[in-house]
PDB file of N, CA and C in Angstrom:
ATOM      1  N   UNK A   1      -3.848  16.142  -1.538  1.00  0.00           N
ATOM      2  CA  UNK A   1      -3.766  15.629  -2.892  1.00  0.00           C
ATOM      3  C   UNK A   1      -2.493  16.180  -3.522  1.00  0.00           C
ATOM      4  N   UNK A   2      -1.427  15.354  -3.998  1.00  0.00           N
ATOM      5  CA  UNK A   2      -0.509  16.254  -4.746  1.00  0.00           C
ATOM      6  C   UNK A   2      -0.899  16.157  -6.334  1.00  0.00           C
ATOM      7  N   UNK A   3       0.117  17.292  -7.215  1.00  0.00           N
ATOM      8  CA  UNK A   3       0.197  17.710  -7.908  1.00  0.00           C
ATOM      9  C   UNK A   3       1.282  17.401  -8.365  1.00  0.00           C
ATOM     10  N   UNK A   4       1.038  17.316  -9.825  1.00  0.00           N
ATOM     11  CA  UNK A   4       1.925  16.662 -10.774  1.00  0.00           C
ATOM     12  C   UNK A   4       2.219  17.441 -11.872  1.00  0.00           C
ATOM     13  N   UNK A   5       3.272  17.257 -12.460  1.00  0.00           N
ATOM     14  CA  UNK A   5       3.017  18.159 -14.165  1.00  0.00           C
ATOM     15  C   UNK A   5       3.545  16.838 -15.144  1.00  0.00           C
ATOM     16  N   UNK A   6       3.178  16.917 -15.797  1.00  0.00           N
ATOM     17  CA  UNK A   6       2.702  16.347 -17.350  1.00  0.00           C
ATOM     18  C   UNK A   6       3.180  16.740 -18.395  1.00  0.00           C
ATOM     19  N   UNK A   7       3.935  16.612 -19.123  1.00  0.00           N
ATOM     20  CA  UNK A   7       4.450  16.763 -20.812  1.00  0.00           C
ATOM     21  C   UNK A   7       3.537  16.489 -21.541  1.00  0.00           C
ATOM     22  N   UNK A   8       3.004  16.677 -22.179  1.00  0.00           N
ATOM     23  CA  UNK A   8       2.270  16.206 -23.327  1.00  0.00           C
ATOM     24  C   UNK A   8       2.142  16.872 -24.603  1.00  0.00           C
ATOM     25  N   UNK A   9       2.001  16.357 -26.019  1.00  0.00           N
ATOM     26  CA  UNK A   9       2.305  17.150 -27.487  1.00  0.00           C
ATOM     27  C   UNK A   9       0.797  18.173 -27.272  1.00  0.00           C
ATOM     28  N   UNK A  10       1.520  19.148 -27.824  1.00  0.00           N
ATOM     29  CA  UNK A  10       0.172  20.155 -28.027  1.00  0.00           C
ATOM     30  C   UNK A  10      -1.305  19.469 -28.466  1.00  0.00           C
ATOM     31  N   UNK A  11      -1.284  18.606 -29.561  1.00  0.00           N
ATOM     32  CA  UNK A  11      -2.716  18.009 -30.022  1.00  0.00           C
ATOM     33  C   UNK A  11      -3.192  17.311 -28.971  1.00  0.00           C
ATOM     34  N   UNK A  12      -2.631  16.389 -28.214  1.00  0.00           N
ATOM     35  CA  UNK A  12      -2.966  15.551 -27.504  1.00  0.00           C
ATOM     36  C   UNK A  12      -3.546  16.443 -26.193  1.00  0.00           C
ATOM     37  N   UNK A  13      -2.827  17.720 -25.941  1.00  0.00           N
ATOM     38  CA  UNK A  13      -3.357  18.053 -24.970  1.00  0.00           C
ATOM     39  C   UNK A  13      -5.155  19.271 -25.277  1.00  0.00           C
ATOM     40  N   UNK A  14      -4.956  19.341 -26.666  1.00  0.00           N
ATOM     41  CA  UNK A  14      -6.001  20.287 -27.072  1.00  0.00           C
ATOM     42  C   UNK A  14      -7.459  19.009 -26.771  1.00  0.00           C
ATOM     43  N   UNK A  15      -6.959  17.511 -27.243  1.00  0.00           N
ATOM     44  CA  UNK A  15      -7.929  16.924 -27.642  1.00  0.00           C
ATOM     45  C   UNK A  15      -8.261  16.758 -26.138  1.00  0.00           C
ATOM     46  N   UNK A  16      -7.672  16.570 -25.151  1.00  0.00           N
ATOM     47  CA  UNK A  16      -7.887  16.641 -23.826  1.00  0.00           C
ATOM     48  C   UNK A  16      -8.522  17.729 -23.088  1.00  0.00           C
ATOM     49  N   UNK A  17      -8.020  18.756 -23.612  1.00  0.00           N
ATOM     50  CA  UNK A  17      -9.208  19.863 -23.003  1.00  0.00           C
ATOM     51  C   UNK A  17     -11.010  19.790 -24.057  1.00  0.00           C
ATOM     52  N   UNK A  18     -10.404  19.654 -25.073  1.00  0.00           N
ATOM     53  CA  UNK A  18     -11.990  19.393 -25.853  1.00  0.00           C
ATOM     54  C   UNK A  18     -12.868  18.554 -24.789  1.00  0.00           C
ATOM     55  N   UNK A  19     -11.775  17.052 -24.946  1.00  0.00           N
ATOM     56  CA  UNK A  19     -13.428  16.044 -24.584  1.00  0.00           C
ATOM     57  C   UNK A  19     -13.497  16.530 -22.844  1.00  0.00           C
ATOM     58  N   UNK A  20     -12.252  16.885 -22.138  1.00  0.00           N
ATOM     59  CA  UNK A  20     -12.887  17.482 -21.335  1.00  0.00           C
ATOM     60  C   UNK A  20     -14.201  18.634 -20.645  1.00  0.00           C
ATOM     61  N   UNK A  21     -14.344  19.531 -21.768  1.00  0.00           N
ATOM     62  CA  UNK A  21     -15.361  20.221 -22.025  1.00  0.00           C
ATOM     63  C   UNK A  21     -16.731  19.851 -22.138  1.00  0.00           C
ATOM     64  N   UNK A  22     -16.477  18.874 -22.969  1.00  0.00           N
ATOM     65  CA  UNK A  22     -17.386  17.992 -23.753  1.00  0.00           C
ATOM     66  C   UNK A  22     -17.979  17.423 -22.430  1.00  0.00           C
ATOM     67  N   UNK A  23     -17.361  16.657 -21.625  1.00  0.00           N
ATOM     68  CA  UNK A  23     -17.636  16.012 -20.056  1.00  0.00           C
ATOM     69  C   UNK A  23     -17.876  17.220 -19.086  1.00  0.00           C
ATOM     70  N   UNK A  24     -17.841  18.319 -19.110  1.00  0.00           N
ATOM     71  CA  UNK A  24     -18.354  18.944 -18.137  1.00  0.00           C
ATOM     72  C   UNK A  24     -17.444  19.146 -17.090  1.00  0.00           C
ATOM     73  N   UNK A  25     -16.059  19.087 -17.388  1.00  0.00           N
ATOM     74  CA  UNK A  25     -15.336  18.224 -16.188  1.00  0.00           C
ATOM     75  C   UNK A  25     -13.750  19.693 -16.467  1.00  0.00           C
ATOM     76  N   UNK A  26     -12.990  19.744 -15.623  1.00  0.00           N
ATOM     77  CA  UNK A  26     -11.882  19.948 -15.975  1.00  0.00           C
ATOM     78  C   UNK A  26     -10.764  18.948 -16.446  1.00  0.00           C
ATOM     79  N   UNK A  27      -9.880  19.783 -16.995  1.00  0.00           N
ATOM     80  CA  UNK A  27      -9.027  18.754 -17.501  1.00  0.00           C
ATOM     81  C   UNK A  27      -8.413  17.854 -16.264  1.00  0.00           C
ATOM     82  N   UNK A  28      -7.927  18.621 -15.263  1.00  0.00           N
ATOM     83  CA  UNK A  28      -7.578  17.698 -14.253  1.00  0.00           C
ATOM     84  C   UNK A  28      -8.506  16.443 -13.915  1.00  0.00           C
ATOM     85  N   UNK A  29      -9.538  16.846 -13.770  1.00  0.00           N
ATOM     86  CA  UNK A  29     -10.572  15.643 -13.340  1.00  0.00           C
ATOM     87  C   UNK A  29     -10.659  14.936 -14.529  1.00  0.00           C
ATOM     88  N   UNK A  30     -10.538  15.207 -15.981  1.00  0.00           N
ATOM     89  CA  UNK A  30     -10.517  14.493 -16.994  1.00  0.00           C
ATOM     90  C   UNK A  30      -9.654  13.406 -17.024  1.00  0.00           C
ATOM     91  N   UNK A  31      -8.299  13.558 -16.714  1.00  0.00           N
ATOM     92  CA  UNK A  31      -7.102  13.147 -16.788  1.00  0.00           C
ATOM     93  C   UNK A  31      -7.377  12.287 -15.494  1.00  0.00           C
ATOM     94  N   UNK A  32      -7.546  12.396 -14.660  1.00  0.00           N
ATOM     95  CA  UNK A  32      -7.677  11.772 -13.355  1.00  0.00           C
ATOM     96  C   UNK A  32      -8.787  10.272 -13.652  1.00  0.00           C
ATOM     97  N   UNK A  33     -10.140  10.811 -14.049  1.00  0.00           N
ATOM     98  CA  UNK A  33     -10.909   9.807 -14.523  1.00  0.00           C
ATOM     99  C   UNK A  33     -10.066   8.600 -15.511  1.00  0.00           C
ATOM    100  N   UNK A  34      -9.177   9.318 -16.487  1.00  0.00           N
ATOM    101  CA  UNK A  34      -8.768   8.042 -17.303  1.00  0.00           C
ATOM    102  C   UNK A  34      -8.157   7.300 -16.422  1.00  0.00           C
ATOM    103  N   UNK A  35      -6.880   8.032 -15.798  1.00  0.00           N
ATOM    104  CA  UNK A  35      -5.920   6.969 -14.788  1.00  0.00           C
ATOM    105  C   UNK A  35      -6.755   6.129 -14.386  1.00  0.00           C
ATOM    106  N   UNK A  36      -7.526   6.581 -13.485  1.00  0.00           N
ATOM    107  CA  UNK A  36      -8.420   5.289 -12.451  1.00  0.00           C
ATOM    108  C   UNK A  36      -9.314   4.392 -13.476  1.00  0.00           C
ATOM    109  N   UNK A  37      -9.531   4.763 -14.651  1.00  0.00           N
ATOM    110  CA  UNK A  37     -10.266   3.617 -15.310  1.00  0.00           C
ATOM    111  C   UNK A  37      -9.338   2.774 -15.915  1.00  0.00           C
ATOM    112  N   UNK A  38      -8.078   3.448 -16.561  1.00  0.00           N
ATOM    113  CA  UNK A  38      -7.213   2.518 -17.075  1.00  0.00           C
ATOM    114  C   UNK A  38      -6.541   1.367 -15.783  1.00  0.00           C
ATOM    115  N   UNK A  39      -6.297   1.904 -14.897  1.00  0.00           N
ATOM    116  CA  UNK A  39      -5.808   1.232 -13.663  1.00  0.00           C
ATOM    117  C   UNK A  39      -6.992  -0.168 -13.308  1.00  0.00           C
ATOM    118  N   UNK A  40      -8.029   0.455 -12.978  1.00  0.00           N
ATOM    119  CA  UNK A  40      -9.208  -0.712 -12.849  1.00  0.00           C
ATOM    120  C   UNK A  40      -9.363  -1.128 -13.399  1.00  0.00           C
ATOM    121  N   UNK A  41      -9.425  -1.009 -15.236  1.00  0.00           N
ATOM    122  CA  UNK A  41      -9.336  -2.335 -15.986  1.00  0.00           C
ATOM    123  C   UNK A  41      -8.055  -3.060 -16.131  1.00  0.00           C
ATOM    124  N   UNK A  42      -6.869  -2.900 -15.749  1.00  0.00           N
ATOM    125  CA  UNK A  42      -5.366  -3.833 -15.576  1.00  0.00           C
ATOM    126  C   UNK A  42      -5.540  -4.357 -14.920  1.00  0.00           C
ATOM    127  N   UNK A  43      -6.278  -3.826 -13.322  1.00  0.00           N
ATOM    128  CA  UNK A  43      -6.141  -4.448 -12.473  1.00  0.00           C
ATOM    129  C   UNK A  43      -7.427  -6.214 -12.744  1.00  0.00           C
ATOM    130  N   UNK A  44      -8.757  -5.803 -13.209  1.00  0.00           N
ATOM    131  CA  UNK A  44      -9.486  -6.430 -13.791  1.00  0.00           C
ATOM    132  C   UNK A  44      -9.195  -7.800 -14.830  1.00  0.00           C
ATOM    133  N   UNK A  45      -8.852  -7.115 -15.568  1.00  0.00           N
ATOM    134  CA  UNK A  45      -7.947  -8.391 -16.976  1.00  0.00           C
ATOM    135  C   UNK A  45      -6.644  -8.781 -15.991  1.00  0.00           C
ATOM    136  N   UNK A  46      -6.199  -8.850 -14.888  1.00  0.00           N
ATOM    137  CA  UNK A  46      -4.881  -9.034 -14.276  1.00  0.00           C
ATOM    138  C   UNK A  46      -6.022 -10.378 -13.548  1.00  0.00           C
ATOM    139  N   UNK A  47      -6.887 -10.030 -12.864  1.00  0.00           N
ATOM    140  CA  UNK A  47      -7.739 -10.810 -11.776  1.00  0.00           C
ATOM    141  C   UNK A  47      -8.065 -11.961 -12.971  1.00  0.00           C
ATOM    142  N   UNK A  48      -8.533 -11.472 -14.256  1.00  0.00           N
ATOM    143  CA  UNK A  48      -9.125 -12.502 -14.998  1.00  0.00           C
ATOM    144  C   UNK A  48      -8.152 -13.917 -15.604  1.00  0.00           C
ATOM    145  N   UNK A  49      -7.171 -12.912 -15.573  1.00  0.00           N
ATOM    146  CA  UNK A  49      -5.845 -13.928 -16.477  1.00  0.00           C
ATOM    147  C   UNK A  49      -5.627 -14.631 -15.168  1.00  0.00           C
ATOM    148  N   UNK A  50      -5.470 -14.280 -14.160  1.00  0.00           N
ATOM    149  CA  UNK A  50      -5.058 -15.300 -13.142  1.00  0.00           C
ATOM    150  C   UNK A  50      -6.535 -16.821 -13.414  1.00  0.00           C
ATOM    151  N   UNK A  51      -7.501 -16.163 -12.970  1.00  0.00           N
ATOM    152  CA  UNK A  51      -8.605 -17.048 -12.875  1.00  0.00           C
ATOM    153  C   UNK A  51      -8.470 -17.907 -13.988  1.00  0.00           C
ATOM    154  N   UNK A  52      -7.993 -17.725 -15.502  1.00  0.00           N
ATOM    155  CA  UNK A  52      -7.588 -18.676 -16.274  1.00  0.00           C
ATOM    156  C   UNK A  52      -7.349 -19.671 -15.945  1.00  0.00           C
ATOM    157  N   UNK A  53      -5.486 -19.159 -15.897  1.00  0.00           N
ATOM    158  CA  UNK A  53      -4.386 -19.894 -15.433  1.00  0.00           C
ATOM    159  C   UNK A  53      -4.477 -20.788 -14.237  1.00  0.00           C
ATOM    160  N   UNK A  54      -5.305 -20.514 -13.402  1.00  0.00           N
ATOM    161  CA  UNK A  54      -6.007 -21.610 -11.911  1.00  0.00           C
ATOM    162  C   UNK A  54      -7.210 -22.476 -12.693  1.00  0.00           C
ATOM    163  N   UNK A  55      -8.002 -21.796 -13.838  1.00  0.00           N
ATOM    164  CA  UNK A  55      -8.465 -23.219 -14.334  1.00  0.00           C
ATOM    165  C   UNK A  55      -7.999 -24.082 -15.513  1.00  0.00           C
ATOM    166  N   UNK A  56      -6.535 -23.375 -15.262  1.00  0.00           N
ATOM    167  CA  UNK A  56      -6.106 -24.467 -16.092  1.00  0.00           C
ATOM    168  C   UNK A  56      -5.386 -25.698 -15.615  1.00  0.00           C
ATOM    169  N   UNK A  57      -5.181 -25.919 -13.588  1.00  0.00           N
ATOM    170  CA  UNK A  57      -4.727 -26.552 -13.575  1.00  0.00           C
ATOM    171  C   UNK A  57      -4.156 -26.157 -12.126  1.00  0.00           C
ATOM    172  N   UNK A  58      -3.383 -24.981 -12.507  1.00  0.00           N
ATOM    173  CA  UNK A  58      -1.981 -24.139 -11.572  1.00  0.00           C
ATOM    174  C   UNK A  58      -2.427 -23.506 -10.370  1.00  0.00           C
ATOM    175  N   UNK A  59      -1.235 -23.920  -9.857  1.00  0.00           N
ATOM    176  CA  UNK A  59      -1.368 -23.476  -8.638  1.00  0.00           C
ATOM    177  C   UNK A  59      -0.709 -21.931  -8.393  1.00  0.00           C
ATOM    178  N   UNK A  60      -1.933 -21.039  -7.937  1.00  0.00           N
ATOM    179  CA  UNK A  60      -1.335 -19.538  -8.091  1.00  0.00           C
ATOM    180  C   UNK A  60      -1.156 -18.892  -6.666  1.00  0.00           C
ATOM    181  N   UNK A  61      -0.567 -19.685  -5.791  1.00  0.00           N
ATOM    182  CA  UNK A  61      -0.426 -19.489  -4.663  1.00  0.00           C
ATOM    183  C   UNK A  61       0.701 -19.145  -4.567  1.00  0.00           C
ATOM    184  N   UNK A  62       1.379 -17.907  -4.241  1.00  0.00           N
ATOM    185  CA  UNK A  62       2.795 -17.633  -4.209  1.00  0.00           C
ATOM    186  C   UNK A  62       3.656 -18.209  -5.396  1.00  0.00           C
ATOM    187  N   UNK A  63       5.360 -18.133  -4.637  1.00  0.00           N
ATOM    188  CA  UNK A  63       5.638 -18.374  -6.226  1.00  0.00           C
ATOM    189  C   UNK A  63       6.263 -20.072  -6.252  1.00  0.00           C
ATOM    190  N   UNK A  64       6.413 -20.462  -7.395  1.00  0.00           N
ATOM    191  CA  UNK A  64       6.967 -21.441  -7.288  1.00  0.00           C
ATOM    192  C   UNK A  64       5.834 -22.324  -7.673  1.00  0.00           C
ATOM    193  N   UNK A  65       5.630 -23.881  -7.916  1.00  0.00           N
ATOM    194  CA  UNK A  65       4.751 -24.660  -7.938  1.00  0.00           C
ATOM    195  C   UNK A  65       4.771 -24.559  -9.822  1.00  0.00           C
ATOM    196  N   UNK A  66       3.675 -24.716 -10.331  1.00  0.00           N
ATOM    197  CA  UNK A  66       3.204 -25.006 -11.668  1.00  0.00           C
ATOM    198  C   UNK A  66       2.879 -23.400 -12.530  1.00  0.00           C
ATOM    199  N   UNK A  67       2.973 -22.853 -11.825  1.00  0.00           N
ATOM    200  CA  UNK A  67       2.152 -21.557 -12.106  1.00  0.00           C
ATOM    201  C   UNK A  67       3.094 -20.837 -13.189  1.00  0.00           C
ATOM    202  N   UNK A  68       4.409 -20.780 -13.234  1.00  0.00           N
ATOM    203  CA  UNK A  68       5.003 -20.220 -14.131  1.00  0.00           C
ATOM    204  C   UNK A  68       5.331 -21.507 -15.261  1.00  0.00           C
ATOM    205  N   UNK A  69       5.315 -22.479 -15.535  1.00  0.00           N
ATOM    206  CA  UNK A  69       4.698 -23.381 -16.476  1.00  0.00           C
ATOM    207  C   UNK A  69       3.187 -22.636 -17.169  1.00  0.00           C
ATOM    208  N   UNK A  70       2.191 -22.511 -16.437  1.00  0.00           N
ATOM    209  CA  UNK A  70       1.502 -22.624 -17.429  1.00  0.00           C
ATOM    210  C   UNK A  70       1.032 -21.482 -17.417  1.00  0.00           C
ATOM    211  N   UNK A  71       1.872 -20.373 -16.879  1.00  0.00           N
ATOM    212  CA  UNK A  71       2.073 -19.026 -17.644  1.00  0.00           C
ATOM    213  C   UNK A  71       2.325 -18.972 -19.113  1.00  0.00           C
ATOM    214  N   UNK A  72       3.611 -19.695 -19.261  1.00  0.00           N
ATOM    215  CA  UNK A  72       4.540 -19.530 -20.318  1.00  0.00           C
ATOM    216  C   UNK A  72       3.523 -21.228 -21.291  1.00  0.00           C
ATOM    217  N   UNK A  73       2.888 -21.929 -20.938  1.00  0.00           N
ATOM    218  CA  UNK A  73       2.163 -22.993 -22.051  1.00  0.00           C
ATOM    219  C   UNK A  73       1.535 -21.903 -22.544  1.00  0.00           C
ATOM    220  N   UNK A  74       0.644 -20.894 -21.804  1.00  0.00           N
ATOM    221  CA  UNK A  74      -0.628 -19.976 -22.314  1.00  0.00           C
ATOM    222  C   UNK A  74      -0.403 -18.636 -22.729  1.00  0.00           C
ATOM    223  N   UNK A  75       0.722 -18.393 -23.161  1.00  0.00           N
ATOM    224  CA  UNK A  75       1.430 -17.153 -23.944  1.00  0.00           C
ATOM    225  C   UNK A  75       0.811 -17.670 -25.680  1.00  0.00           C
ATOM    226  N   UNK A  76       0.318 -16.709 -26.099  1.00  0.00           N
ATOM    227  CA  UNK A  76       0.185 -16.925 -27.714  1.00  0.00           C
ATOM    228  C   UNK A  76       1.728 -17.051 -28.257  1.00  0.00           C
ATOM    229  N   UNK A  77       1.416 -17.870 -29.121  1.00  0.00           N
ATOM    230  CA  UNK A  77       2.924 -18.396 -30.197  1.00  0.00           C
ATOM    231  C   UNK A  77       3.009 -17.300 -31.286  1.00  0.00           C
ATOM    232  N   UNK A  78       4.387 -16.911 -31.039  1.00  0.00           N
ATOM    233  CA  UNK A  78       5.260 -15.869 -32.086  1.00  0.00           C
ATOM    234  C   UNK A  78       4.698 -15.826 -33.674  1.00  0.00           C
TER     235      UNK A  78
END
């Protein structure tokens, strides 16, 4: 497993050892838990936005075809 170091502002890291506490957990494993949940839900809403965009029509098979069309139809307006 490697090891990393981290910057972080003093509060942010106090509030990190708190709810870590709070969880029973060390901060490492605290910090570790968010990554992998933040990661699995991108990856999640990434799977979903595709499934859209294929029922909207597009073809999301590699690149090229319709798919970056109705990427850019299904962007919210400025």
């Amino acid at each position: 497993m490697a090891k990393v170091m981290v910057s972080l502002p003093d509060d942010l890291l106090w509030a990190v050892d708190i709810e870590a506490g709070r969880r029973g957990t060390t901060r490492s494993g605290y910090l570790r838990a968010l990554a992998e949940e933040t990661l699995k839900r991108r990856s999640i809403l990434r799977a979903e936005r595709m499934a859209e965009i294929e029922n909207m029509g597009g073809d999301c098979v590699g690149h090229g075809g319709t798919a970056v069309e109705l990427i850019k139809m299904s962007r919210p307006e400025r």
